[in-house]
Protein backbone atom coordinates (compact mmCIF):
# COMPACT_ATOMS: atom_id res chain seq x y z
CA UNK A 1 0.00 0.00 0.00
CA UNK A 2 1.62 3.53 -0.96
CA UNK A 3 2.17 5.77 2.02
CA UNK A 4 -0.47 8.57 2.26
CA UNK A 5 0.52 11.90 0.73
CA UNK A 6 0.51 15.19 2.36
CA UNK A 7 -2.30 17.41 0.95
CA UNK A 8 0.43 20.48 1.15
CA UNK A 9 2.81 19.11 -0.86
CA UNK A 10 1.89 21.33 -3.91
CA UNK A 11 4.69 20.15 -6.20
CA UNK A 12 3.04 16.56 -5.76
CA UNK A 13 -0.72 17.69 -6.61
CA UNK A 14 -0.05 20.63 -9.96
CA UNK A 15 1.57 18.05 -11.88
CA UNK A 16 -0.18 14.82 -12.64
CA UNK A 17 2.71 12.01 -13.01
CA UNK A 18 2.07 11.16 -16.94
CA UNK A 19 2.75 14.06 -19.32
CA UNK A 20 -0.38 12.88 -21.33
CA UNK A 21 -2.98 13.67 -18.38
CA UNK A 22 -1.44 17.23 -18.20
CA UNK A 23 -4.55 19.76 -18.18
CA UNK A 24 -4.04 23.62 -18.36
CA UNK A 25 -4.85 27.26 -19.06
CA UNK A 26 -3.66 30.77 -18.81
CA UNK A 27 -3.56 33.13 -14.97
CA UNK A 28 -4.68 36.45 -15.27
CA UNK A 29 -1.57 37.67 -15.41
CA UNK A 30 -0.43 35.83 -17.86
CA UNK A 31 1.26 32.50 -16.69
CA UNK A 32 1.03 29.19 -17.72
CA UNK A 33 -1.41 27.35 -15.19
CA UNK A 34 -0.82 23.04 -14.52
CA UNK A 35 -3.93 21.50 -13.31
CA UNK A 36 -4.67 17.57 -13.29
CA UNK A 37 -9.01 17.62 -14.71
CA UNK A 38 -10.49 19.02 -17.11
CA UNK A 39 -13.05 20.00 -14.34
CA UNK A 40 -10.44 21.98 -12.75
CA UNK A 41 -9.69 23.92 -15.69
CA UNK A 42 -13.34 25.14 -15.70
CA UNK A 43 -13.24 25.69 -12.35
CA UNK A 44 -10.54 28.16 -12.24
CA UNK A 45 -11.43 29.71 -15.70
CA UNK A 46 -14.67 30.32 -14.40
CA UNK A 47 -13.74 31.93 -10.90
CA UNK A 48 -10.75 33.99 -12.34
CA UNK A 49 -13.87 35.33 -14.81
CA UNK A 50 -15.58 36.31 -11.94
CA UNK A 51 -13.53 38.03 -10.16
CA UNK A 52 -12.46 39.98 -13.04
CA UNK A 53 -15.44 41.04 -14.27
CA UNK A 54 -17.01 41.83 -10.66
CA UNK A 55 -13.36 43.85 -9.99
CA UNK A 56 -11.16 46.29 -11.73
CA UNK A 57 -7.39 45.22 -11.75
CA UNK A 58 -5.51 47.40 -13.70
CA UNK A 59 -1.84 46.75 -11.85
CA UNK A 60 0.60 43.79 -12.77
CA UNK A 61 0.86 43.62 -9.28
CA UNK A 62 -2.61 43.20 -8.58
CA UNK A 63 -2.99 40.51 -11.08
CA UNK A 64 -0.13 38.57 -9.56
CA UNK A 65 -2.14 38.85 -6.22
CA UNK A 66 -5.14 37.42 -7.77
CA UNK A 67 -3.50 34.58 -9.58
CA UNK A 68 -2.09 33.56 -6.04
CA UNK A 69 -5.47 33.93 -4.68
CA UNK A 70 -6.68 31.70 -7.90
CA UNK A 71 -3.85 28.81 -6.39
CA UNK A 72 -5.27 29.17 -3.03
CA UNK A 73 -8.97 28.58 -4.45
CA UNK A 74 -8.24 25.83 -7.33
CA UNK A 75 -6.28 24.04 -4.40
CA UNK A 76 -9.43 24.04 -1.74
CA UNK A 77 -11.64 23.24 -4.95
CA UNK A 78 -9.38 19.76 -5.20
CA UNK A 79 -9.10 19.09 -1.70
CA UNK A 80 -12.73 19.21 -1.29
CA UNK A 81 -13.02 17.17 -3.91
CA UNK A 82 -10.54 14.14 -2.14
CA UNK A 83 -12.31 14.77 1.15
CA UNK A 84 -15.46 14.38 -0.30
CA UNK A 85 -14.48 10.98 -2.21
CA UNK A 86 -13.18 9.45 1.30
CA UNK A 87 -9.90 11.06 1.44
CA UNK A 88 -8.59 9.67 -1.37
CA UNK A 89 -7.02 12.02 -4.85
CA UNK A 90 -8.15 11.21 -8.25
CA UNK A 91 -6.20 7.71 -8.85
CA UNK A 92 -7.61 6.12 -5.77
CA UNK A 93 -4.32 7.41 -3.14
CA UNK A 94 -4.60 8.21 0.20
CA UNK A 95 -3.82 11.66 1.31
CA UNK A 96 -3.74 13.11 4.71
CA UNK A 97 -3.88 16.30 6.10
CA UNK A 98 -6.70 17.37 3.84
CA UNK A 99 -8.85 19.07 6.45
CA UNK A 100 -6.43 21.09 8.16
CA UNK A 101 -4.84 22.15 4.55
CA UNK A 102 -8.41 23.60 3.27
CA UNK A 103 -8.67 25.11 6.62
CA UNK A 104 -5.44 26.92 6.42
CA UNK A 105 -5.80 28.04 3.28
CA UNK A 106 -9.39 29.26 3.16
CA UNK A 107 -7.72 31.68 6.00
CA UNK A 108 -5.20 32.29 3.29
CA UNK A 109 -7.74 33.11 1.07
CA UNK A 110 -9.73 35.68 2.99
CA UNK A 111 -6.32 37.33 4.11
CA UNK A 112 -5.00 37.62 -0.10
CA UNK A 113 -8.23 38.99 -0.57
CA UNK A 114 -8.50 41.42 1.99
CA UNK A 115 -4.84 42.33 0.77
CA UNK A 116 -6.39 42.67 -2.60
CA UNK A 117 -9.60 44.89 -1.85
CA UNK A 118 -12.08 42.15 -3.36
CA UNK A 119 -13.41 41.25 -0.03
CA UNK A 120 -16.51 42.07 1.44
CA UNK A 121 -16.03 44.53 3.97
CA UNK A 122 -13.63 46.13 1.69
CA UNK A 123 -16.89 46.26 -0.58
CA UNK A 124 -19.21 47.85 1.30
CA UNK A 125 -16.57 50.36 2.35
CA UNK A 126 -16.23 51.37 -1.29
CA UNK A 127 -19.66 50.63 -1.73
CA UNK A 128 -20.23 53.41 1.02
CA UNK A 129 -17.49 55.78 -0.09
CA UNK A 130 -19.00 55.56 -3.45
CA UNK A 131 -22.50 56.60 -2.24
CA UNK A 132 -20.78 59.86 -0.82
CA UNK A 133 -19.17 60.99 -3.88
CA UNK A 134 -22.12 60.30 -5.69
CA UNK A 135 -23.93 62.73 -3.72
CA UNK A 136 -21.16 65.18 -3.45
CA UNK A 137 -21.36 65.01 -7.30
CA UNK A 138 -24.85 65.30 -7.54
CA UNK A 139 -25.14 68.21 -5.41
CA UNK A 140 -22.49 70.23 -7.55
CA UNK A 141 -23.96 69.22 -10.30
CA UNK A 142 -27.70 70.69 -9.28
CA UNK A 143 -25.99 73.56 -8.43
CA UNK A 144 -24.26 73.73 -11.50
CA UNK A 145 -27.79 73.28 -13.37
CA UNK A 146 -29.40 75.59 -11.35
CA UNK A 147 -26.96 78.62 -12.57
CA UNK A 148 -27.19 77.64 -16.03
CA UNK A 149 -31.58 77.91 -15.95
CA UNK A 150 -30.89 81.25 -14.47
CA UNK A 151 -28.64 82.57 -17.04
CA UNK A 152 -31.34 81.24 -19.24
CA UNK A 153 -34.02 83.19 -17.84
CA UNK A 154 -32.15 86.23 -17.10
CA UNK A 155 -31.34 86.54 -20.75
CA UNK A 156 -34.37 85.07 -22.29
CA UNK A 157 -36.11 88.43 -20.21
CA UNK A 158 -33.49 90.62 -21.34
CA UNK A 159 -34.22 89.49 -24.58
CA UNK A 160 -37.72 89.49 -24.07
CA UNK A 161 -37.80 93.18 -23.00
CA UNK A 162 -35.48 94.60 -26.01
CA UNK A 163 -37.66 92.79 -28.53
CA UNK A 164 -40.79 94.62 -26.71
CA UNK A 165 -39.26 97.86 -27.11
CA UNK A 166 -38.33 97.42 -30.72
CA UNK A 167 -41.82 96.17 -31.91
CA UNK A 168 -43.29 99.93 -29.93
CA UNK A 169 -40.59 101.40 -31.55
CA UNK A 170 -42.07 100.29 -34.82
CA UNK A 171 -45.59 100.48 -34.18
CA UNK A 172 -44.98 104.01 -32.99
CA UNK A 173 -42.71 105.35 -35.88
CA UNK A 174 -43.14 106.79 -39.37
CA UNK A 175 -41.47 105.04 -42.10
CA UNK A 176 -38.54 107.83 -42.12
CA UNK A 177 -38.00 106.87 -38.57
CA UNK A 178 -37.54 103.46 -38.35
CA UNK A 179 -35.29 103.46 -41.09
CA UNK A 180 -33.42 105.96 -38.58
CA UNK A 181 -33.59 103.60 -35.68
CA UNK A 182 -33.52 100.37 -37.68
CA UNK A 183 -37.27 99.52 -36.73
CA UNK A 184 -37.94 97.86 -39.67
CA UNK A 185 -39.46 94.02 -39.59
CA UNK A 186 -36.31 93.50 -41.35
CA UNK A 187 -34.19 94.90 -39.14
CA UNK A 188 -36.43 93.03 -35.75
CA UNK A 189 -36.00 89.66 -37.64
CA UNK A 190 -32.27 90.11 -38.31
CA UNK A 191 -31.62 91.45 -34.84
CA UNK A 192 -33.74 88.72 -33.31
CA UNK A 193 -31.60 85.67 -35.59
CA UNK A 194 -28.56 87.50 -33.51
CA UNK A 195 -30.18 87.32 -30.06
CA UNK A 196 -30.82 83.51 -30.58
CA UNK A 197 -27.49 82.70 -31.49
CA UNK A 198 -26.65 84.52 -27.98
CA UNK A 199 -28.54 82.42 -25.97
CA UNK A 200 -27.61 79.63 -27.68
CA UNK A 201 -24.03 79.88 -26.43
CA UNK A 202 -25.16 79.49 -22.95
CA UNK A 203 -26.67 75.95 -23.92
CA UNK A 204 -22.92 75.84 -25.44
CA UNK A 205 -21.17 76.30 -22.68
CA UNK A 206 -23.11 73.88 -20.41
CA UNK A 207 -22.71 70.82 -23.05
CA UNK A 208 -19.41 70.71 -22.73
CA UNK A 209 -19.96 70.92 -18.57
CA UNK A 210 -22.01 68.03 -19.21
CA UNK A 211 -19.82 66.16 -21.63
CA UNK A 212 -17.10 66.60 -18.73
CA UNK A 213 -19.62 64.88 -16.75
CA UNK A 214 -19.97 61.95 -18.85
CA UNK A 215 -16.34 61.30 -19.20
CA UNK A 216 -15.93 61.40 -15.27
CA UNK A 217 -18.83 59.01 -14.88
CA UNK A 218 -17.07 56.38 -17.54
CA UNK A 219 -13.93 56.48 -15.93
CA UNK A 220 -15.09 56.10 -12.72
C-alpha cells in the first residue's frame, strides 16, 4: 500500500505524473497554469472570470495577487473534492492532512483577498465611499444646473424686453424713422436671428460641462 501523501505538498498535486494527463490554461496575469481535470480547468477559468469582471485590476501587481489567490482557491476546490471521495485524490491514493490544509488556506484566502480589496467589507466600504461621492457630485452638479436655468431666464427676459421695445418702436414710428432707428421688420428679424445665437451659447457652454460629466462618470 503507498504511504499517504501530504495534501500540502503542492509540487506533488499541480503536476499529474504522466505528461499525457497534463490539463491547463492561462492566470490572469499571464502565466502558464498546470492543473490535473479538465473540471479543474473550468473551475478556475470560471472563478478567475468572476472576479475579473465583478473587480477592476488594472496593476501587474494586482494581477499577480489574484492569480495567487486563484492557487489558493483551485487548491481548496481539489481538496474538497478528495475529502469528499473518502480522502482519497483522483487515482484512488490516500492523502492526509486534507482538512487542516483547506482550513489553512481558506484563512489564506480571505487574508490575499482582503490584501487585494475584493473582499466584502472592503466592498461595502467602497460601496459606502461611493454613495458619498455620488452625492457630493450630484449636489455640484444641481448647483451647477441651477446657474445655467438662471442665465437662461435672465437673458431670455433681457431678450424678451429689447424685442418689446423694438416692436413699440415700430408700431410708434413713421417710415422715415424706423429706417433711422432700424425699426424695420427686417431689421427686428435680423436682430432677433442675432439674439438667438446669444442664448444659444449658454446651452454651449453647459454641453461641454455636461460632456465633462460623462467622461468622469465612464472612468469612474
Amino acid at each position: 500500500m503507498p504511504k499517504p501523501k501530504k495534501s500540502h505538498d503542492f509540487e506533488d498535486f499541480v503536476l499529474p505524473p504522466k505528461a499525457e494527463n497534463l490539463y491547463s490554461t492561462t492566470s490572469p496575469s499571464g502565466a502558464h497554469v498546470p492543473l490535473m481535470t479538465q473540471k479543474e480547468v473550468e473551475y478556475y477559468n470560471d472563478i478567475s472570470e468572476r472576479y475579473q469582471s465583478d473587480n477592476k485590476f488594472t496593476n501587474v501587481s494586482d494581477l499577480l495577487e489574484l492569480d495567487r489567490v486563484l492557487m489558493h482557491e483551485i487548491m481548496c476546490y481539489r481538496w474538497g473534492i478528495w475529502l469528499l471521495n473518502g480522502g482519497l485524490d483522483y487515482d484512488g491514493n490516500p492523502v492526509v492532512n486534507l482538512a487542516k490544509d483547506v482550513q489553512m488556506y481558506s484563512k489564506e484566502i480571505r487574508d490575499l483577498k482582503a490584501a487585494l480589496g475584493v473582499d466584502k467589507k472592503t466592498r461595502e466600504a467602497n460601496k459606502g465611499a461611493n454613495a458619498a461621492d455620488f452625492i457630493a457630485n450630484l449636489t455640484l452638479r444641481a448647483k451647477e444646473f441651477g446657474i445655467h436655468r438662471n442665465e437662461q431666464i435672465i437673458k431670455a427676459h433681457t431678450i424678451l424686453k429689447e424685442l418689446e421695445g423694438l416692436i413699440t418702436l415700430h408700431v410708434n414710428s413713421t417710415p422715415a424713422e424706423r429706417t433711422e432707428f432700424q425699426a424695420h421688420e427686417k431689421d427686428i428679424i435680423a436682430w432677433c436671428l442675432e439674439k438667438f445665437k446669444e442664448f444659444d451659447k449658454i446651452d454651449e457652454a453647459f454641453r461641454v460641462s455636461q460632456s465633462i460629466w460623462l467622461r468622469t462618470e465612464l472612468n469612474d
